[in-house]
Structures are given as C-alpha cells and as structure tokens.
PDB file of N, CA and C in Angstrom:
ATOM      1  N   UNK A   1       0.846  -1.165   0.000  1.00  0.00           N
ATOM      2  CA  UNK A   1       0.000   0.000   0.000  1.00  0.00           C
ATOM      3  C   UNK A   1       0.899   1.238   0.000  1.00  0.00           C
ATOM      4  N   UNK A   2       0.511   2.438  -0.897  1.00  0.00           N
ATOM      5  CA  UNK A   2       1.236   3.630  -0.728  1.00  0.00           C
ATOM      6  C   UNK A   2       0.867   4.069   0.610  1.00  0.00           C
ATOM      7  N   UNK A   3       1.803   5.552   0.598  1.00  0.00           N
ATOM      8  CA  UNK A   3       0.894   6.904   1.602  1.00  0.00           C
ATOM      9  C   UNK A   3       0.009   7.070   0.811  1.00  0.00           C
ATOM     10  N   UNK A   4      -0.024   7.109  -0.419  1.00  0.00           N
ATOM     11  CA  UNK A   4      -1.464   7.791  -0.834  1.00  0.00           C
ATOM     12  C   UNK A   4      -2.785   7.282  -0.513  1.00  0.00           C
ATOM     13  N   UNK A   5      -2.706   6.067  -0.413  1.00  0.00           N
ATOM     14  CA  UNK A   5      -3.892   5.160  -0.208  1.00  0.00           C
ATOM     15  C   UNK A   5      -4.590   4.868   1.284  1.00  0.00           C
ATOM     16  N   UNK A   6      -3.759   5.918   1.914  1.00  0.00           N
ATOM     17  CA  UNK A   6      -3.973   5.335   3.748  1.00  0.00           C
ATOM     18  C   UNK A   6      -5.123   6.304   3.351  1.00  0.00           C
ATOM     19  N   UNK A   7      -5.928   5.971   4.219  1.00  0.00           N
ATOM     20  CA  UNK A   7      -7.210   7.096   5.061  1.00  0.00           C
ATOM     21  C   UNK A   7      -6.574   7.914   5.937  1.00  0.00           C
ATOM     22  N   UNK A   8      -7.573   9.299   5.945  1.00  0.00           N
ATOM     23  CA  UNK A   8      -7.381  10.131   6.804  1.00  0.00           C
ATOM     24  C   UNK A   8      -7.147   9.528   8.143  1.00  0.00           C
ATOM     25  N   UNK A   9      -6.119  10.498   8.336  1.00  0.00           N
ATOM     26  CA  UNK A   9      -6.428  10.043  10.749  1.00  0.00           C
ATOM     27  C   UNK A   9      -6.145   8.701  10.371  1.00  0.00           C
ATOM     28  N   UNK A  10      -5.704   7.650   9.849  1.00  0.00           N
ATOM     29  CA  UNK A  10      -4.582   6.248   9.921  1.00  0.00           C
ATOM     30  C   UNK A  10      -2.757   6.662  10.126  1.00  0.00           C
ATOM     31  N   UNK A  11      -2.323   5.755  10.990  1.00  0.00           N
ATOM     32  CA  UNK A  11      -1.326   5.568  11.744  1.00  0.00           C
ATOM     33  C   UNK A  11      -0.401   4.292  10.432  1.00  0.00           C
ATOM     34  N   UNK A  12       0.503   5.097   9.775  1.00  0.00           N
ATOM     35  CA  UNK A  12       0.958   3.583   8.933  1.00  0.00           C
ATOM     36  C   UNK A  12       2.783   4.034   9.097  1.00  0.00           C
ATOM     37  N   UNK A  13       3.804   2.922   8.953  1.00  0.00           N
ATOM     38  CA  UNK A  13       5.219   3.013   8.896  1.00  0.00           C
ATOM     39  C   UNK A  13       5.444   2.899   7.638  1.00  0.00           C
ATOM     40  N   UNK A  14       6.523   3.589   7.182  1.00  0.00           N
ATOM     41  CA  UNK A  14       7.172   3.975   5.967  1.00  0.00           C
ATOM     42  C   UNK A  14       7.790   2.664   5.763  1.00  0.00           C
ATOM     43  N   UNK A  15       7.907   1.864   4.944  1.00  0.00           N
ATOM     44  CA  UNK A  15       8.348   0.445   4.719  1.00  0.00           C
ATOM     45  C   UNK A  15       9.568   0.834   3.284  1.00  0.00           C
ATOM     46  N   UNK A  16       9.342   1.853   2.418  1.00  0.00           N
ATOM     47  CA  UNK A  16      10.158   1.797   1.169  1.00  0.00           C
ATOM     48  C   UNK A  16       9.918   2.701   0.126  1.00  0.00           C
ATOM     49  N   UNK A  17      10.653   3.082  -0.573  1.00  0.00           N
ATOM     50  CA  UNK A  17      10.123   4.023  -1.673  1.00  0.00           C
ATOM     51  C   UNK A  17      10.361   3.449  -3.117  1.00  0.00           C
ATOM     52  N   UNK A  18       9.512   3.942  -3.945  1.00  0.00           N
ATOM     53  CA  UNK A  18       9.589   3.244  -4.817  1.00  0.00           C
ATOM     54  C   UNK A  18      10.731   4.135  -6.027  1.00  0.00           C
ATOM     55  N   UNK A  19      10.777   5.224  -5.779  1.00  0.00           N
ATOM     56  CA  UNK A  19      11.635   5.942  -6.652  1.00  0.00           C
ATOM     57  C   UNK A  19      13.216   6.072  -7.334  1.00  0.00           C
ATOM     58  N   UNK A  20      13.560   6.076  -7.802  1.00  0.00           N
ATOM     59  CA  UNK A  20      14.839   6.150  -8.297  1.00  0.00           C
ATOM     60  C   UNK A  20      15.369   7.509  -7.907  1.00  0.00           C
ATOM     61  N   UNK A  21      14.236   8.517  -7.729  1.00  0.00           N
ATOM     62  CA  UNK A  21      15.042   9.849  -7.905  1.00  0.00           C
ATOM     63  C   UNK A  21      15.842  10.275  -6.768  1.00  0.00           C
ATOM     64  N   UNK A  22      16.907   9.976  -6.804  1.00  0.00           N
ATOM     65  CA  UNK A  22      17.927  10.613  -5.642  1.00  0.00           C
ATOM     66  C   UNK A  22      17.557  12.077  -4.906  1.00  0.00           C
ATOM     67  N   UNK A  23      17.066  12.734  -5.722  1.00  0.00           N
ATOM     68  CA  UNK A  23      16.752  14.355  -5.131  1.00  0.00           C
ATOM     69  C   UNK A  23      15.334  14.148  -4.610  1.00  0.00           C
ATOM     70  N   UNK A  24      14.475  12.939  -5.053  1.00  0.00           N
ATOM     71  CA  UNK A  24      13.196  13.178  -4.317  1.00  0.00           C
ATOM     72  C   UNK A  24      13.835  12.642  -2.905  1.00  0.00           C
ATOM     73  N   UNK A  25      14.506  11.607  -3.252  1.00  0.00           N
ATOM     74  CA  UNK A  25      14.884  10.725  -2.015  1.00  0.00           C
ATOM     75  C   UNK A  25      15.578  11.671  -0.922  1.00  0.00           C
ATOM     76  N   UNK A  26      16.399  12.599  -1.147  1.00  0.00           N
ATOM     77  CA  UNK A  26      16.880  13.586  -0.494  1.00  0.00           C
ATOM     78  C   UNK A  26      15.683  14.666   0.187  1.00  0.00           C
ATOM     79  N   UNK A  27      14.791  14.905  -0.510  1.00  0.00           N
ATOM     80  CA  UNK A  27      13.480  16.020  -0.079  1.00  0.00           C
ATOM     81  C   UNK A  27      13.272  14.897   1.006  1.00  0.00           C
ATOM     82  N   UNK A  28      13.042  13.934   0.433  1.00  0.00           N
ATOM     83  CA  UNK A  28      11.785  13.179   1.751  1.00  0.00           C
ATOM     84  C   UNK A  28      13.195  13.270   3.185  1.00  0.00           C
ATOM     85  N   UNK A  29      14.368  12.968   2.983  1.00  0.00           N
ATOM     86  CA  UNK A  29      14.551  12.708   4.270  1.00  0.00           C
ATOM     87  C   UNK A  29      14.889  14.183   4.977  1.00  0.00           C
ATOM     88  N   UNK A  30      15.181  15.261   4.057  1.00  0.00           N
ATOM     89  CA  UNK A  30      15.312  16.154   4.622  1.00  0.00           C
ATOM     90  C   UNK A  30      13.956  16.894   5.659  1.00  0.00           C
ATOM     91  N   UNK A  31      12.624  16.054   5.135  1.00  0.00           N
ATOM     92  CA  UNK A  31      11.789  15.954   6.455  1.00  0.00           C
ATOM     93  C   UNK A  31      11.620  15.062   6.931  1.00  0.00           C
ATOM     94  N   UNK A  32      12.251  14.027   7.544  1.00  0.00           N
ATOM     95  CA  UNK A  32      11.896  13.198   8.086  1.00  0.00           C
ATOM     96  C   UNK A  32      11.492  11.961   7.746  1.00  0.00           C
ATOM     97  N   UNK A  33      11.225  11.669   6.609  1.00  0.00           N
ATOM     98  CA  UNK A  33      10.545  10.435   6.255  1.00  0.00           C
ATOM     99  C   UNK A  33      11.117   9.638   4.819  1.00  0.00           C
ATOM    100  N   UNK A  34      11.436   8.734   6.385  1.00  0.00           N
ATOM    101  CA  UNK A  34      12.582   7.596   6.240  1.00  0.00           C
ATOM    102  C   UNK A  34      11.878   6.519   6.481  1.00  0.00           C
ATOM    103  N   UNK A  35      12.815   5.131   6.137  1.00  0.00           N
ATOM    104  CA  UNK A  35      12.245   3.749   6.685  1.00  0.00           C
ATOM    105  C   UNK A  35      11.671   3.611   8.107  1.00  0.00           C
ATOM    106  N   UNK A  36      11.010   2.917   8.523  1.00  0.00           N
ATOM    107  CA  UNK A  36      10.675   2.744   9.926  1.00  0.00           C
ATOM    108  C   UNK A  36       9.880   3.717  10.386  1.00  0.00           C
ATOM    109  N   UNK A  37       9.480   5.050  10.074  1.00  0.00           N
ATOM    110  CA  UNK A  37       9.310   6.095  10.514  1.00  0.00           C
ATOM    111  C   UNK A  37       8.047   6.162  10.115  1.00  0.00           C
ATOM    112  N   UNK A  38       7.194   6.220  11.690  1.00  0.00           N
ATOM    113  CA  UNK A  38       5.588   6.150  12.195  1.00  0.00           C
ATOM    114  C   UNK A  38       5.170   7.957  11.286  1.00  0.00           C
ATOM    115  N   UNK A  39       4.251   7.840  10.626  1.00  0.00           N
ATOM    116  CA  UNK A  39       3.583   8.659  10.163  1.00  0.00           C
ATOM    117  C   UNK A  39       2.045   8.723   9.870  1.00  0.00           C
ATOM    118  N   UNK A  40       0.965   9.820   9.772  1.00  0.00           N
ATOM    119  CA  UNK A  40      -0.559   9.861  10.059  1.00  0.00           C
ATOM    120  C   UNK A  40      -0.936  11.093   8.843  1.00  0.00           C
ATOM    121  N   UNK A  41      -1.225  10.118   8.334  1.00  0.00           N
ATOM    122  CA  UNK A  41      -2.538  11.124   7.055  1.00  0.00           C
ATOM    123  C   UNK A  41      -3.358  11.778   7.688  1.00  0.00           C
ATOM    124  N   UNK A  42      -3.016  14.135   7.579  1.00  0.00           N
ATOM    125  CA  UNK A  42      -3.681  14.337   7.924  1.00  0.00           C
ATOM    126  C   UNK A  42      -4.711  14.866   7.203  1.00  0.00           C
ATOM    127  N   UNK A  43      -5.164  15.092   6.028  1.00  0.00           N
ATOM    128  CA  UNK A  43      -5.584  15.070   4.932  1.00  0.00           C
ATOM    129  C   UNK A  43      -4.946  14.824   3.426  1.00  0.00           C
ATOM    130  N   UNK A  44      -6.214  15.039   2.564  1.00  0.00           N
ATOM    131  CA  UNK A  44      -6.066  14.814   1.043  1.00  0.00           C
ATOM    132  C   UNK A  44      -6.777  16.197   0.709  1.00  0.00           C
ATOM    133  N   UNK A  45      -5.906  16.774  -0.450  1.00  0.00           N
ATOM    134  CA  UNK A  45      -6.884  18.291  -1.371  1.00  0.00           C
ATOM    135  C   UNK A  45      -7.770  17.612  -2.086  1.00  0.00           C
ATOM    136  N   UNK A  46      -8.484  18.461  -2.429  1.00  0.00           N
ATOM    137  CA  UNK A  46      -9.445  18.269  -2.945  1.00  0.00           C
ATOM    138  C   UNK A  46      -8.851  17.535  -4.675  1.00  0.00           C
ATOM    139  N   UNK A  47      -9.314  16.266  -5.282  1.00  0.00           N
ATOM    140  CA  UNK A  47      -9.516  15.793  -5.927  1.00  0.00           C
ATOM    141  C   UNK A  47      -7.944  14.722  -6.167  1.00  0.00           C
ATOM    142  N   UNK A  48      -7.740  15.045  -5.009  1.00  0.00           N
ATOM    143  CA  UNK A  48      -6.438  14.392  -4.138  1.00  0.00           C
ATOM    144  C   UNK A  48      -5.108  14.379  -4.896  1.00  0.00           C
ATOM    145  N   UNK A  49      -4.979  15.657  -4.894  1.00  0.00           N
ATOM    146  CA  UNK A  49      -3.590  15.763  -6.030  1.00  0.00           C
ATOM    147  C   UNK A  49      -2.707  15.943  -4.522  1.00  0.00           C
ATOM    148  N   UNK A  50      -2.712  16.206  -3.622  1.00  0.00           N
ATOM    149  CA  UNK A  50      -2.194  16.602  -2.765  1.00  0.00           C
ATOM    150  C   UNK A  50      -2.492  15.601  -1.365  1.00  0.00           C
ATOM    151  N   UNK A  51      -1.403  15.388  -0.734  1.00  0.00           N
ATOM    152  CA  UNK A  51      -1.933  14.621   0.587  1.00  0.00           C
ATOM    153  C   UNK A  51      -0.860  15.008   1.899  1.00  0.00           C
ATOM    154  N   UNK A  52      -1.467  15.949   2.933  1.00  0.00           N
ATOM    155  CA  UNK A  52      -0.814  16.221   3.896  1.00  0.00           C
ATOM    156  C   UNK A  52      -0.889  14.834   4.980  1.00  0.00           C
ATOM    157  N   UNK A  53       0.847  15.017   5.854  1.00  0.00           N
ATOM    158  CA  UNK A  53       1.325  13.746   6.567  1.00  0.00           C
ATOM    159  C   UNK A  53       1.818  14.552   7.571  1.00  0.00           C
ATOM    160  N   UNK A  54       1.375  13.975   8.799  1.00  0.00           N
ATOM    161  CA  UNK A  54       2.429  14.210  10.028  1.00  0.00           C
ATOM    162  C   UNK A  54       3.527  13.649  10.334  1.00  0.00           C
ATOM    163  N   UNK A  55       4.322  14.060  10.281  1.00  0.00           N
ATOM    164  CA  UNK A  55       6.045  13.265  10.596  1.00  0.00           C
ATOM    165  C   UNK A  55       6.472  14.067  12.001  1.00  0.00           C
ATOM    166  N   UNK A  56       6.580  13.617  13.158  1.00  0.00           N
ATOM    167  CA  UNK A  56       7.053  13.784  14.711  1.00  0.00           C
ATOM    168  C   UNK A  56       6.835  15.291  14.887  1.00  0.00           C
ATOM    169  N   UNK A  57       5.871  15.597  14.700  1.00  0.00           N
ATOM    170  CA  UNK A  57       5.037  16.824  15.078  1.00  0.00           C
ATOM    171  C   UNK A  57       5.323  17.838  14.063  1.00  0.00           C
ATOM    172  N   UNK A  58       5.565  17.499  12.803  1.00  0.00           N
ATOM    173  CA  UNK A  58       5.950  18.218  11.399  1.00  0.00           C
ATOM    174  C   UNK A  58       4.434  17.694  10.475  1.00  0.00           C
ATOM    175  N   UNK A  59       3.485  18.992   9.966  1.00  0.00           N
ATOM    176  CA  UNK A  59       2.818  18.392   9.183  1.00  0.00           C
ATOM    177  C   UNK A  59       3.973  19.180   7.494  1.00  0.00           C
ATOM    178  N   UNK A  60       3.806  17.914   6.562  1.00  0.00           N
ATOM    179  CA  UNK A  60       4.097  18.081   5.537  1.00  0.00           C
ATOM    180  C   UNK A  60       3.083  17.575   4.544  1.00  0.00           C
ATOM    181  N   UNK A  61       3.402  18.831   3.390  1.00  0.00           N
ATOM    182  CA  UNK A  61       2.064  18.305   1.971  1.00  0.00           C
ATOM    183  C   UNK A  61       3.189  17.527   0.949  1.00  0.00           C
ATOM    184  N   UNK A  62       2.936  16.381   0.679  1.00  0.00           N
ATOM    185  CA  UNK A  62       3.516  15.780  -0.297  1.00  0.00           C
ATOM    186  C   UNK A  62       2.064  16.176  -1.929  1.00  0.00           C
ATOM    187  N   UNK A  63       2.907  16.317  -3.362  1.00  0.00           N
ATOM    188  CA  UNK A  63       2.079  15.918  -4.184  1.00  0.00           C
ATOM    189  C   UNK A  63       1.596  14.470  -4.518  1.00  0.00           C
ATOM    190  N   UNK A  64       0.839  14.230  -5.102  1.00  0.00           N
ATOM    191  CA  UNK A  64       0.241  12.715  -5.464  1.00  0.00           C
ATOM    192  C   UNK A  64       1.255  11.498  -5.682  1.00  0.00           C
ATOM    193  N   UNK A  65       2.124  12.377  -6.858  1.00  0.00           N
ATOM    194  CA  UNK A  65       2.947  11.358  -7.369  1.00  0.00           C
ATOM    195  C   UNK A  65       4.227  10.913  -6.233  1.00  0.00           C
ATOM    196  N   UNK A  66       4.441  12.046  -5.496  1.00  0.00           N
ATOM    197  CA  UNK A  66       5.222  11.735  -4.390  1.00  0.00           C
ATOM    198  C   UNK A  66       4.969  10.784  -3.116  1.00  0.00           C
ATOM    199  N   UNK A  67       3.534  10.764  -2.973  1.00  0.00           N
ATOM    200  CA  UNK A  67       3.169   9.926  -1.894  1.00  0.00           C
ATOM    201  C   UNK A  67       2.836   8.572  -2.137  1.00  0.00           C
ATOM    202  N   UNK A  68       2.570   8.938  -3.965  1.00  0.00           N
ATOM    203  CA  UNK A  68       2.330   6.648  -4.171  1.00  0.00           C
ATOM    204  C   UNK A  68       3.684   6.559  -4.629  1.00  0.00           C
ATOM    205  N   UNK A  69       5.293   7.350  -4.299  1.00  0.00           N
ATOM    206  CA  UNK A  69       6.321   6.535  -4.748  1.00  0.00           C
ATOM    207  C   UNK A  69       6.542   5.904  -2.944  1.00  0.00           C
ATOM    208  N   UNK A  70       5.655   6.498  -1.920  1.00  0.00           N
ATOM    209  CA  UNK A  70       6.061   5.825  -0.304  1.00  0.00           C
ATOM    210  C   UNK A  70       5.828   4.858  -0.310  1.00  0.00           C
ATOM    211  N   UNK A  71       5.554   3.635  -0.321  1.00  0.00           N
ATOM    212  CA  UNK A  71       5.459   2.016   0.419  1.00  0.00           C
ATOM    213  C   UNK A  71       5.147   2.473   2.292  1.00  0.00           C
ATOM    214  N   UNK A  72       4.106   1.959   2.843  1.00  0.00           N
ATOM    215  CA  UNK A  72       3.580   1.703   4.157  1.00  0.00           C
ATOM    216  C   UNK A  72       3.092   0.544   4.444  1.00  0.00           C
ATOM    217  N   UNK A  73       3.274   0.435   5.532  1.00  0.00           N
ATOM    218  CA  UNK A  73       2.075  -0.688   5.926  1.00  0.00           C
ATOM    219  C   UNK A  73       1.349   0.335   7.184  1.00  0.00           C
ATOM    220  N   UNK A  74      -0.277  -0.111   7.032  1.00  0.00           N
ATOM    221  CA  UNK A  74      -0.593   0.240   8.276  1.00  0.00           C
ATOM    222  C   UNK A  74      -0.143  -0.176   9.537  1.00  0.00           C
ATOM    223  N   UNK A  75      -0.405   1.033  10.690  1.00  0.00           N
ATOM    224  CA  UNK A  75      -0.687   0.175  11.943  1.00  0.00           C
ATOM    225  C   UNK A  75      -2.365  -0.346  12.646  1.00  0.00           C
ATOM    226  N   UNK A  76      -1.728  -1.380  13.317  1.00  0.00           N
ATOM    227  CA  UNK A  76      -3.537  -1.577  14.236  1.00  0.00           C
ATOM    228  C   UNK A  76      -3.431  -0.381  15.296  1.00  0.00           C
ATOM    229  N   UNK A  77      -4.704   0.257  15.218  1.00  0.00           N
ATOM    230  CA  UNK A  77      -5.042   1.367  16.259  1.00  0.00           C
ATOM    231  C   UNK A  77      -5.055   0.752  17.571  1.00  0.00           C
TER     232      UNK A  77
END
C-alpha cells in the first residue's frame, strides 16, 4: 500500500520508496521520512492531487505522485 492510499487520521510506517530519484529521495529525508518512521494522514486536497502527513510533530504536503512513490504498511489502532 502507498501513503497515498492510507485514510485520513490512519497511523501507517514507511516500509520503502519506490523511486529512483535521488533528489526526491533527499526532499523526503530532509523531512523526516525515512524507513521505519511512524507517520498519520492528515488530509487529502481536494480531488487528491495533494496529501498532507504528520512526521514527529511536522505536518508536511507531499504531491500525489510523491506519496504513491512511499510504500507503508498500516498500523492496528
């Protein structure tokens, strides 16, 4: 499952990315989000080009294509 695909207000860990791009790979960790690393969908824009994530009390907006290159698994609440 991507980030893109979690539901709002779900609790899922970053498991992998699917990207090649070294500079995306660099954006993501320069906030935080790395392997292992507990993160919570706190919304989607409207027609979901956009999907904001909480990373350790950081909300960040990823675009679409950026959040289905994340790999997650959920957590159980």
């Amino acid at each position: 499952m991507t980030l893109y695909d979690c539901d709002v207000g779900k609790q899922c860990k970053i498991v992998a990315f699917t990207t090649q791009d070294n500079a995306l790979k660099n954006r993501f960790m320069s906030f935080g989000i790395v392997k292992d690393k507990v993160c919570r969908v706190v919304s989607h824009s409207i027609r979901r080009l956009a999907v904001a994530v909480m990373v350790e009390g950081t909300q960040i907006a990823l675009r679409d294509v950026e959040a289905k290159s994340i790999i997650v698994e959920p957590l159980e609440s």
